[in-house]
C-alpha atoms as a PDB file:
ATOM      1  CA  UNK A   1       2.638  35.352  26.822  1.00  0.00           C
ATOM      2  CA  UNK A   2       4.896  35.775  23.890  1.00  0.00           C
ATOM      3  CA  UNK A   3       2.019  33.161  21.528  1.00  0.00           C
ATOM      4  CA  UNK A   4      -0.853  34.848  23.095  1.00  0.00           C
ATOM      5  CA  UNK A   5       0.447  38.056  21.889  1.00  0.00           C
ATOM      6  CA  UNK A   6       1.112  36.982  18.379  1.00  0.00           C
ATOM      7  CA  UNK A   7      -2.383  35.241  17.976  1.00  0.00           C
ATOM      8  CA  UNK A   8      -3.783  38.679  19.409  1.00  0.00           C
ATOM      9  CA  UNK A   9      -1.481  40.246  16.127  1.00  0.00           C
ATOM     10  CA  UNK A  10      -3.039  37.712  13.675  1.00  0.00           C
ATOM     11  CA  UNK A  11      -6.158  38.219  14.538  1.00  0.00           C
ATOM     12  CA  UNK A  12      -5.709  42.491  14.291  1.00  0.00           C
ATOM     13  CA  UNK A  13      -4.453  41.353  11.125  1.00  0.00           C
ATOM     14  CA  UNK A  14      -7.150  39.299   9.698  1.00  0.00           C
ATOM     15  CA  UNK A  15      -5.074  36.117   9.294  1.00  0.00           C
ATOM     16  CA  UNK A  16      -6.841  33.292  10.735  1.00  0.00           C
ATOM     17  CA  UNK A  17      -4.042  30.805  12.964  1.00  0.00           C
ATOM     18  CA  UNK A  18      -6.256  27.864  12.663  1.00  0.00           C
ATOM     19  CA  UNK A  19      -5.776  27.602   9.106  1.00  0.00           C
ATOM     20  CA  UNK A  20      -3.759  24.493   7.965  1.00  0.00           C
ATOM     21  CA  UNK A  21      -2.206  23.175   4.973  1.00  0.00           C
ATOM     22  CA  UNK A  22      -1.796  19.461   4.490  1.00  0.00           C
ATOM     23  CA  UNK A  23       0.997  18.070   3.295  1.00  0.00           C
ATOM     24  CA  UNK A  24       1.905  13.970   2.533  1.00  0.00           C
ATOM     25  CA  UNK A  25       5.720  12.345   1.935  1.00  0.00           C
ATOM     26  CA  UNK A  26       7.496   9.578   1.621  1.00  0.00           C
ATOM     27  CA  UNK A  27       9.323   8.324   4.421  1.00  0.00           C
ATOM     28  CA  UNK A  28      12.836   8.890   3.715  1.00  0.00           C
ATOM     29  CA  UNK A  29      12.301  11.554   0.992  1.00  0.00           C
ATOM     30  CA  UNK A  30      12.332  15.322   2.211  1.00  0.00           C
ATOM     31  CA  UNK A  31       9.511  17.889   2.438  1.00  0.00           C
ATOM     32  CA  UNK A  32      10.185  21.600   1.836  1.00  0.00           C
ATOM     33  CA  UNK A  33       7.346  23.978   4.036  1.00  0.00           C
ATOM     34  CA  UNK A  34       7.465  27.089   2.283  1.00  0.00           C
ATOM     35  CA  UNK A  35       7.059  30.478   4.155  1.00  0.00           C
ATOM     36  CA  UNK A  36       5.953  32.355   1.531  1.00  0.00           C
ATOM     37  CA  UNK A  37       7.885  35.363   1.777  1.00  0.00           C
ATOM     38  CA  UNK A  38      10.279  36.216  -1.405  1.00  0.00           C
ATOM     39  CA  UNK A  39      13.149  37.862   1.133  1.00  0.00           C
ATOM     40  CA  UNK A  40      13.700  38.384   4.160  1.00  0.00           C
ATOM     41  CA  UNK A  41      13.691  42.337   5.390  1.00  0.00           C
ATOM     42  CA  UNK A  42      15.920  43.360   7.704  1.00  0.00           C
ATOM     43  CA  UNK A  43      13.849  43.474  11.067  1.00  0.00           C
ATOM     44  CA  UNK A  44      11.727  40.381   9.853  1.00  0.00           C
ATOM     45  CA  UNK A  45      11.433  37.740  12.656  1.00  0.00           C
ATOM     46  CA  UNK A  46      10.891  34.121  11.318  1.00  0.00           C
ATOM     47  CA  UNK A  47       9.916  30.837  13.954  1.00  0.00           C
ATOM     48  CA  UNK A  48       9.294  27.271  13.387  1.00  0.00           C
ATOM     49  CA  UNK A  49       7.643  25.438  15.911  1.00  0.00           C
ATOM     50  CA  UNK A  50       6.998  22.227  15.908  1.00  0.00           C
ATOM     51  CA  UNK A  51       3.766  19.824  18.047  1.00  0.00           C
ATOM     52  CA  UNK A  52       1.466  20.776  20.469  1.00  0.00           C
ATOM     53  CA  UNK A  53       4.294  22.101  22.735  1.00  0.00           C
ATOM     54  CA  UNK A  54       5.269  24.383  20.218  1.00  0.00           C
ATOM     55  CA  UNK A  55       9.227  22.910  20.305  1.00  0.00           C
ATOM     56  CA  UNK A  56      11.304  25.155  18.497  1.00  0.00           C
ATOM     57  CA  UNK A  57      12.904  24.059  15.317  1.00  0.00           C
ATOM     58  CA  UNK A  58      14.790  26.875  13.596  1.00  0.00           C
ATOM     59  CA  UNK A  59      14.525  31.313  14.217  1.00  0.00           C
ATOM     60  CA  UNK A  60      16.105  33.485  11.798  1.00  0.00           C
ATOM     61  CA  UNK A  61      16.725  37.109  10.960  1.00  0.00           C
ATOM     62  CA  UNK A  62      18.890  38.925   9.220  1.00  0.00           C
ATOM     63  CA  UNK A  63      21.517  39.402  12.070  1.00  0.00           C
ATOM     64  CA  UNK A  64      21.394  35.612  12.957  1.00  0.00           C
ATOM     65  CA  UNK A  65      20.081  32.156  12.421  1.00  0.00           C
ATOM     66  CA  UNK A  66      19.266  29.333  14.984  1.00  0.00           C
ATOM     67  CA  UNK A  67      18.363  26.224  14.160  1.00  0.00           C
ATOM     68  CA  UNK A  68      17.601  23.854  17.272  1.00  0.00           C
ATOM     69  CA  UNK A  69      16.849  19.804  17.621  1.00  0.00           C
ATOM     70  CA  UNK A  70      13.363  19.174  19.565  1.00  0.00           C
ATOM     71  CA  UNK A  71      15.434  19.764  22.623  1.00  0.00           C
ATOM     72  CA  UNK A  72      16.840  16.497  24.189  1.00  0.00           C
ATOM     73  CA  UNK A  73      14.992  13.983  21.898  1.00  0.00           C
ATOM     74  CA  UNK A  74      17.125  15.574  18.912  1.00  0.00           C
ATOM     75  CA  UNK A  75      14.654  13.779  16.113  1.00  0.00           C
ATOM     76  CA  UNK A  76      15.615  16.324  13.575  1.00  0.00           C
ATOM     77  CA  UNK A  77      18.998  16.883  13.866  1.00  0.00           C
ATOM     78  CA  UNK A  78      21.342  17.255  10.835  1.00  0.00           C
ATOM     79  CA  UNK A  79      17.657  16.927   9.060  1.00  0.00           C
ATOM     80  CA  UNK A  80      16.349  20.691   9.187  1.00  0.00           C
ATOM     81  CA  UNK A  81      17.781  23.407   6.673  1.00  0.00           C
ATOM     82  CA  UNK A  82      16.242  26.962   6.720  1.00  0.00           C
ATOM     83  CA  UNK A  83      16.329  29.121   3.274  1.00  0.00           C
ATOM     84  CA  UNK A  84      18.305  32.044   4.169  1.00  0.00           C
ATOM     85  CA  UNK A  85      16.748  34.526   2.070  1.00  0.00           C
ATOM     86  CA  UNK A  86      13.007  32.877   2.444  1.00  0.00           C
ATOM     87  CA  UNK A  87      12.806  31.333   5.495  1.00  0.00           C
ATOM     88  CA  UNK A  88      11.566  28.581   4.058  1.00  0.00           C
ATOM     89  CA  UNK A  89      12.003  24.890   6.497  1.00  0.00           C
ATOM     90  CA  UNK A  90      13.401  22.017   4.621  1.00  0.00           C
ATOM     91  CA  UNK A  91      12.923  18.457   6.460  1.00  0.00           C
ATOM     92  CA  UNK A  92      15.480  15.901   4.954  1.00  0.00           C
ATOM     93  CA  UNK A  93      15.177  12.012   5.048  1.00  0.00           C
ATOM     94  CA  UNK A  94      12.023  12.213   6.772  1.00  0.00           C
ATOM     95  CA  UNK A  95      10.828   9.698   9.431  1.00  0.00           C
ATOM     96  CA  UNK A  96       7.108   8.388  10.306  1.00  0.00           C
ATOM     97  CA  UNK A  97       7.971  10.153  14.061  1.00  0.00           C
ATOM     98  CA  UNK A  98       8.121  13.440  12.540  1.00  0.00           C
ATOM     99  CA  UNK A  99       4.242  13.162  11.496  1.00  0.00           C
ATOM    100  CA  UNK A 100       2.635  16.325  12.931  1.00  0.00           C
ATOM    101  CA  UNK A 101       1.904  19.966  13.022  1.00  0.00           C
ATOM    102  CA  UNK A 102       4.945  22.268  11.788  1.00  0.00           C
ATOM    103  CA  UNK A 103       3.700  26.077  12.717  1.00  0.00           C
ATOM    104  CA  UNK A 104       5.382  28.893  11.292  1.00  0.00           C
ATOM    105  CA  UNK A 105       5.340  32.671  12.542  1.00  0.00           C
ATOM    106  CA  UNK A 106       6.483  36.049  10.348  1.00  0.00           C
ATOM    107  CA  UNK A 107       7.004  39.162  12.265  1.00  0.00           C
ATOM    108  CA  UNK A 108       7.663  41.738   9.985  1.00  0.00           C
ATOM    109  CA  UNK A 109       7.254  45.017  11.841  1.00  0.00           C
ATOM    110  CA  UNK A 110       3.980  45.654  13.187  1.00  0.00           C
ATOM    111  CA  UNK A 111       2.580  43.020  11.074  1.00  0.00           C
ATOM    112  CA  UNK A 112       2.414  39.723  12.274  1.00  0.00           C
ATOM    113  CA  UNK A 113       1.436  36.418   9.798  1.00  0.00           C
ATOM    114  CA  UNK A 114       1.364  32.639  10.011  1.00  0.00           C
ATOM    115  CA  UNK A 115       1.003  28.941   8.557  1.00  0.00           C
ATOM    116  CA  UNK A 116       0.258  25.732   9.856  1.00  0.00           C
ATOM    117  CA  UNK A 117       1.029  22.632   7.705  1.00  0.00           C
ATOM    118  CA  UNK A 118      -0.243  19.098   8.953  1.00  0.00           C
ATOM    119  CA  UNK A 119       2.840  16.491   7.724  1.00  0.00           C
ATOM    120  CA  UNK A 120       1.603  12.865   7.274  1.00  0.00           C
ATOM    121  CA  UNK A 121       4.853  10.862   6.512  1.00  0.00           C
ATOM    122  CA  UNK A 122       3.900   7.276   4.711  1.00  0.00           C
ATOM    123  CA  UNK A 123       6.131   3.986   4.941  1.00  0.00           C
ATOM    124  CA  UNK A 124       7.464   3.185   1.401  1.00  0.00           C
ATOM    125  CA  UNK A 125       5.266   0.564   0.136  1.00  0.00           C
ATOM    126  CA  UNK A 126       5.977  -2.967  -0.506  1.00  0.00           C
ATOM    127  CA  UNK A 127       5.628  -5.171  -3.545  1.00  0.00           C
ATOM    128  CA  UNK A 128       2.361  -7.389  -2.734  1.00  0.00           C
ATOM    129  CA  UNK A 129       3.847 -11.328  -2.783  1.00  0.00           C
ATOM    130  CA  UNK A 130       1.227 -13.511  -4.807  1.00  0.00           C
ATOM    131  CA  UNK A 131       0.730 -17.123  -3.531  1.00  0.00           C
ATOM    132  CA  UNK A 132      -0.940 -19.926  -4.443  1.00  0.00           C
ATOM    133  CA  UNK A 133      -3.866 -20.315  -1.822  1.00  0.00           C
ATOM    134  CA  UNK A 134      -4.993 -24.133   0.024  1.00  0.00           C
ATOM    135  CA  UNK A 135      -8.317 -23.092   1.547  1.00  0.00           C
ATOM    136  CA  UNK A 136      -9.645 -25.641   3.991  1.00  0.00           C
ATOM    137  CA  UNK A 137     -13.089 -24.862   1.949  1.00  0.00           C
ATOM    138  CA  UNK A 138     -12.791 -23.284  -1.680  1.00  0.00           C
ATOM    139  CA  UNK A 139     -15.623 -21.712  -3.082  1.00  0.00           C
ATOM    140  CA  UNK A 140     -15.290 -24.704  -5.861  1.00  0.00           C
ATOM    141  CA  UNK A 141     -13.621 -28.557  -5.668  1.00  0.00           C
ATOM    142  CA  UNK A 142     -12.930 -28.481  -9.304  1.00  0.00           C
ATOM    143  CA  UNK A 143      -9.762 -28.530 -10.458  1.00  0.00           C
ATOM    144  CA  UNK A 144      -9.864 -25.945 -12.855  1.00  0.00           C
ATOM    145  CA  UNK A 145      -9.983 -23.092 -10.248  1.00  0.00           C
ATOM    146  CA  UNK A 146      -7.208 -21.741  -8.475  1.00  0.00           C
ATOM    147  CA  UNK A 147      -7.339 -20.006  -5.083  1.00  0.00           C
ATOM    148  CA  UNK A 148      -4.473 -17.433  -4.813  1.00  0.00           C
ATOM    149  CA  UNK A 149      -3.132 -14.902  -1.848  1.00  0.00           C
ATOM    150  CA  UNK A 150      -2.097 -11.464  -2.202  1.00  0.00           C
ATOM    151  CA  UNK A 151       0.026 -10.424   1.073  1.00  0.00           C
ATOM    152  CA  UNK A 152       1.939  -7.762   2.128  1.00  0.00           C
ATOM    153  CA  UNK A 153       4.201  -7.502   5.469  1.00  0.00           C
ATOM    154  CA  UNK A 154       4.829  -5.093   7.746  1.00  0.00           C
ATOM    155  CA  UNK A 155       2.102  -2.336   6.425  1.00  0.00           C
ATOM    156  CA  UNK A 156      -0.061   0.169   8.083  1.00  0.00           C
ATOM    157  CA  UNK A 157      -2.148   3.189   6.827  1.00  0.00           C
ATOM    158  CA  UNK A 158      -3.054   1.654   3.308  1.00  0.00           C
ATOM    159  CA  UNK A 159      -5.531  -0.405   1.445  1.00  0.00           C
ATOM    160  CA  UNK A 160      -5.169  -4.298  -0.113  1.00  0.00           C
ATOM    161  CA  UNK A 161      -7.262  -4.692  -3.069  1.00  0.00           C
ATOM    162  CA  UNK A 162      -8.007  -7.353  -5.951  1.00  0.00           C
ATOM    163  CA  UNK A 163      -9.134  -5.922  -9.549  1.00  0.00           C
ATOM    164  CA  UNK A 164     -10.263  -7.888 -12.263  1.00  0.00           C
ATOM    165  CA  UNK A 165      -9.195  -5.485 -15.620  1.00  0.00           C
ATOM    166  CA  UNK A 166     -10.299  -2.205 -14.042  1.00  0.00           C
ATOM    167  CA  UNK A 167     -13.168  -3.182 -11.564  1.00  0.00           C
ATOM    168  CA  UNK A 168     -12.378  -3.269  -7.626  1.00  0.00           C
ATOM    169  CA  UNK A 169     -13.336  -6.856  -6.447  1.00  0.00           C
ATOM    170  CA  UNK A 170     -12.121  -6.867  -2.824  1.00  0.00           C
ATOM    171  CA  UNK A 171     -10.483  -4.349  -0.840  1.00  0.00           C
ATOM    172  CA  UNK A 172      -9.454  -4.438   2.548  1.00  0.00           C
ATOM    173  CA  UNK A 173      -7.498  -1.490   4.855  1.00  0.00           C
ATOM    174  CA  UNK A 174      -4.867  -1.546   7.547  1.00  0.00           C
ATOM    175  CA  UNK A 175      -4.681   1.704   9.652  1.00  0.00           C
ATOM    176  CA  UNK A 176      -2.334   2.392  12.851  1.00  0.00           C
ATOM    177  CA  UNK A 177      -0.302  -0.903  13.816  1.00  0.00           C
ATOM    178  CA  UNK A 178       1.989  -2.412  11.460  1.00  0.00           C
ATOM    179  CA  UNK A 179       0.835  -6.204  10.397  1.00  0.00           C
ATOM    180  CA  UNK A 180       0.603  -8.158   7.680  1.00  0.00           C
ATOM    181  CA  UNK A 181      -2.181  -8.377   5.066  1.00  0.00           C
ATOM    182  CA  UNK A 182      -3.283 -10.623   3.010  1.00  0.00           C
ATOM    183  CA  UNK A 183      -6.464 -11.058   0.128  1.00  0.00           C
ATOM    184  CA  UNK A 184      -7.818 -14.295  -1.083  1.00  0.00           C
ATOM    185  CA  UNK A 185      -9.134 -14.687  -4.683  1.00  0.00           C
ATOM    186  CA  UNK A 186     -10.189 -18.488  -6.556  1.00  0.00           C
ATOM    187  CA  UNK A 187      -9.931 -17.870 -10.410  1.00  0.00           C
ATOM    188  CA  UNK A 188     -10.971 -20.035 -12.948  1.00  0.00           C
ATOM    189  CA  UNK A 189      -7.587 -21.475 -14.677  1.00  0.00           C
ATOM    190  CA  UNK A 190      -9.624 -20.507 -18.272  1.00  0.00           C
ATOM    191  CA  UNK A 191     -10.099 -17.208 -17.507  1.00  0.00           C
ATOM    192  CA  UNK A 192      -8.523 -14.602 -19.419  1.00  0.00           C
ATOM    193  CA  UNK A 193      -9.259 -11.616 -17.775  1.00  0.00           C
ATOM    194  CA  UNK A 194      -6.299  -9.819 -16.212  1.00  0.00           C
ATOM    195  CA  UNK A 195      -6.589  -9.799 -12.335  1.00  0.00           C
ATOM    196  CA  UNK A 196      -3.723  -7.609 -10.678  1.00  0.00           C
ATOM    197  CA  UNK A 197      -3.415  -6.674  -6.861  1.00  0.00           C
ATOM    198  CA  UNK A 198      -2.601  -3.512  -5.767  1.00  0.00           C
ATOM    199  CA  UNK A 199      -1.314  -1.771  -2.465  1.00  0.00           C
ATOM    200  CA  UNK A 200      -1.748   1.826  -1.823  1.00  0.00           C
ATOM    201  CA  UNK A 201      -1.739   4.394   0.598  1.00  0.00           C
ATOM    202  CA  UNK A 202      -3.019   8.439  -0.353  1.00  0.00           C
ATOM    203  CA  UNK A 203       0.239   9.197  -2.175  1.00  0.00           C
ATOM    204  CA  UNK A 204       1.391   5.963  -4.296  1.00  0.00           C
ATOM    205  CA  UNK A 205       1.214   2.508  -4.754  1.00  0.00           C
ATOM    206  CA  UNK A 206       1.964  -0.653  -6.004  1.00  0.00           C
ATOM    207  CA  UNK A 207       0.484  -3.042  -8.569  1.00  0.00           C
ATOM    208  CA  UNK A 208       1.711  -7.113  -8.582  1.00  0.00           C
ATOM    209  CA  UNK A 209      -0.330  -8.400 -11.660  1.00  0.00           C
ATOM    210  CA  UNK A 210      -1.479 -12.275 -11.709  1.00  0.00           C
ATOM    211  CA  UNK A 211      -0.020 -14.997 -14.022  1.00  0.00           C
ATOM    212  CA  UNK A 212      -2.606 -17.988 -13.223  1.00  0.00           C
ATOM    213  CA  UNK A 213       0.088 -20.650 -15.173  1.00  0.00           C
ATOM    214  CA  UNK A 214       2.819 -19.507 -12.705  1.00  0.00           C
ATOM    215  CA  UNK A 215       1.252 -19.075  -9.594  1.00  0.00           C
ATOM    216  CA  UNK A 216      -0.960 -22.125  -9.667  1.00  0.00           C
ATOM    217  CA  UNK A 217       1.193 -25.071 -12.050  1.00  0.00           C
ATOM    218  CA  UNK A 218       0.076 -28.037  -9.884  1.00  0.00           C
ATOM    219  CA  UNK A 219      -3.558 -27.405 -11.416  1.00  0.00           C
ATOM    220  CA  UNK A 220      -1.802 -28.704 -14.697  1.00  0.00           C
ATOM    221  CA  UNK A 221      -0.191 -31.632 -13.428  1.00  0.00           C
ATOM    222  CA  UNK A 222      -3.507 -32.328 -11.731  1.00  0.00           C
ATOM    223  CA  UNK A 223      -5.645 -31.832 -14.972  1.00  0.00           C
ATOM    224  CA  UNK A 224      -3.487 -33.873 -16.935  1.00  0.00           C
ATOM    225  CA  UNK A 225      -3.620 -36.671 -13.972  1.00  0.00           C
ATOM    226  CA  UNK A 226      -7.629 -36.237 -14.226  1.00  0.00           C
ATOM    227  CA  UNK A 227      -7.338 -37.129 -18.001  1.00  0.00           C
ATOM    228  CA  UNK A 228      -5.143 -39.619 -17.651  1.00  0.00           C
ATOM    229  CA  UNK A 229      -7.140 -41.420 -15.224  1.00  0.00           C
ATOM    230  CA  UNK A 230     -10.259 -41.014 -17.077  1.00  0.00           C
ATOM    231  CA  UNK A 231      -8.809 -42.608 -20.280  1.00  0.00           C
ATOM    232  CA  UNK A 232      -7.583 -45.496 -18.189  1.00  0.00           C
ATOM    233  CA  UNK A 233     -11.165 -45.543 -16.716  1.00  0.00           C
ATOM    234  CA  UNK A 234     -12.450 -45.689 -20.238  1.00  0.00           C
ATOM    235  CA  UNK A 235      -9.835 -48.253 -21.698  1.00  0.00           C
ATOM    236  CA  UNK A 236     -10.640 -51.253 -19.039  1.00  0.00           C
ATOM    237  CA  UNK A 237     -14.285 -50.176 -19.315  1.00  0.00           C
ATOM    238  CA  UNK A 238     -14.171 -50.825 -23.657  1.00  0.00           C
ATOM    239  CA  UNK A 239     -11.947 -53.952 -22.589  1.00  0.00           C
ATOM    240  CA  UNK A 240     -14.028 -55.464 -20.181  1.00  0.00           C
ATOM    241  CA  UNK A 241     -16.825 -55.068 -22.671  1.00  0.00           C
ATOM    242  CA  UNK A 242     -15.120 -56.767 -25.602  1.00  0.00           C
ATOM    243  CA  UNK A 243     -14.208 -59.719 -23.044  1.00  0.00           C
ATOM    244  CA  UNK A 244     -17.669 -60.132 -22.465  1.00  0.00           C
ATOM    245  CA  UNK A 245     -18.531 -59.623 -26.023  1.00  0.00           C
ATOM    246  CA  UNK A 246     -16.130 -62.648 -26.729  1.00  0.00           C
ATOM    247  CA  UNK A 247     -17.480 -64.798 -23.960  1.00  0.00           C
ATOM    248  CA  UNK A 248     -20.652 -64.384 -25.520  1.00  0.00           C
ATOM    249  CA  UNK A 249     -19.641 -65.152 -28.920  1.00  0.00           C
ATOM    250  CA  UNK A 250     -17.759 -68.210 -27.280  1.00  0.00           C
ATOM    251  CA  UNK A 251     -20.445 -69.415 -26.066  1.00  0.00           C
ATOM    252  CA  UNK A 252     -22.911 -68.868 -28.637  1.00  0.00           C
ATOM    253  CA  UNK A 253     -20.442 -70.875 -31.397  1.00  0.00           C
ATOM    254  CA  UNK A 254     -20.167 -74.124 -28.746  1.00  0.00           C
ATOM    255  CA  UNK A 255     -24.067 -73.978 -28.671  1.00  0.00           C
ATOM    256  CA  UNK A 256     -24.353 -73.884 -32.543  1.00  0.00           C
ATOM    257  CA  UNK A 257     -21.512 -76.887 -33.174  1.00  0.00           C
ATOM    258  CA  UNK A 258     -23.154 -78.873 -30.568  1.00  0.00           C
ATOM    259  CA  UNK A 259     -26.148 -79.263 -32.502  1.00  0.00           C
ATOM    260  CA  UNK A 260     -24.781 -79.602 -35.388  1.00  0.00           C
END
């Protein structure tokens, strides 16, 4: 009766209930929802609610202040400090659980106000882990490309994405269950370009840029294995070939002293 009564006020008032205000943070960090008031008069009647069932979180006036702990769960408590002159609801070292709709409500004599705020609390990000990659089938056999693996662990609501200098080449996204990720790119070894992989959700992220020489060293050993092979190729080739030669010769000079 008491809510129905106060939306009936707001909309007397003109102040739509529906409105909301989004708001993103940093598991861990803490989020300040601001009332919007400058002081608190003396009659002025200030309530946080908290969900869809509207759990109390903190009431304050200028006789008293209550703050309260999501009743038996108790997610928020020693977490929730309320300005004493604002009313404004500060959330310390946040948790992903405490994602949802944080309602405020202003009585201030016959006038009656509110704000919603929508709270999306993000997992800190981790640095992506580059790999080299061994592909069953590799876009090429030749030596002088590498196949590489970007992965994260333990990620949910962001994106997974390979640039080459500043254009997107891949991208993939990871949305409610946490799992691991991972991206696969083949460079050429010669390539120059810088290629970096980057993690992000919609308030930061994280950039792991590619060193080809460290990620992928075996391709050296191998190249230098392919030329060494190929100049012992080409050294018993040019030696059988002067044998012969001589054979030749041989033979040729027994022909010419027989005769003689």
């Amino acid at each position: 009766m008491f809510h129905a009564f106060i939306i009936f006020c707001l909309c007397l008032n003109g102040v739509d209930p529906d409105e909301v205000k989004s708001v993103s943070v940093i598991e861990g960090d803490s989020v300040t929802l601001y009332s919007g008031i400058t002081d608190i008069h003396r009659d002025d009647l200030i309530l946080w609610t908290f969900g869809a069932k509207n759990s109390h979180l903190a009431k304050i006036n200028r006789l008293q202040k209550e703050i309260f702990h999501d009743g038996d769960v108790g997610r928020f408590r020693e977490r929730l400090h309320m300005d004493d002159q604002t009313g404004s609801l500060t959330i310390t070292n946040i948790s992903i659980d405490l994602t949802g709709l944080y309602h405020i409500e202003i009585i201030s004599g016959n006038k009656v106000s509110s704000k919603n705020f929508t709270v999306s609390v993000y997992a800190r990000l981790p640095v992506p882990v580059i790999s080299q990659h061994f592909p069953q089938c590799s876009q090429s056999s030749s030596s002088s490309y590498c196949s590489v693996l970007c992965s994260v662990m333990n990620v949910t609501h962001v994106s997974l994405s390979w640039y080459k200098e500043n254009s997107l080449l891949s991208s993939i996204s990871v949305s409610d269950v946490k799992t691991t990720a991972s991206l696969h790119l083949e460079v050429e070894y010669q390539d120059n370009d810088t290629y970096s992989c980057v993690i992000d959700n919609p308030i930061t992220n994280h950039t792991q840029h590619l060193n080809i020489s460290h990620v992928c060293p075996m391709i050296i050993i191998s190249d230098f294995v392919h030329e060494v092979d190929d100049t012992e190729a080409m050294a018993r080739l040019v030696l059988a070939v002067l044998v012969a030669v001589a054979a030749v010769v041989l033979v040729i000079y027994d022909i010419v002293s027989t005769r003689v």
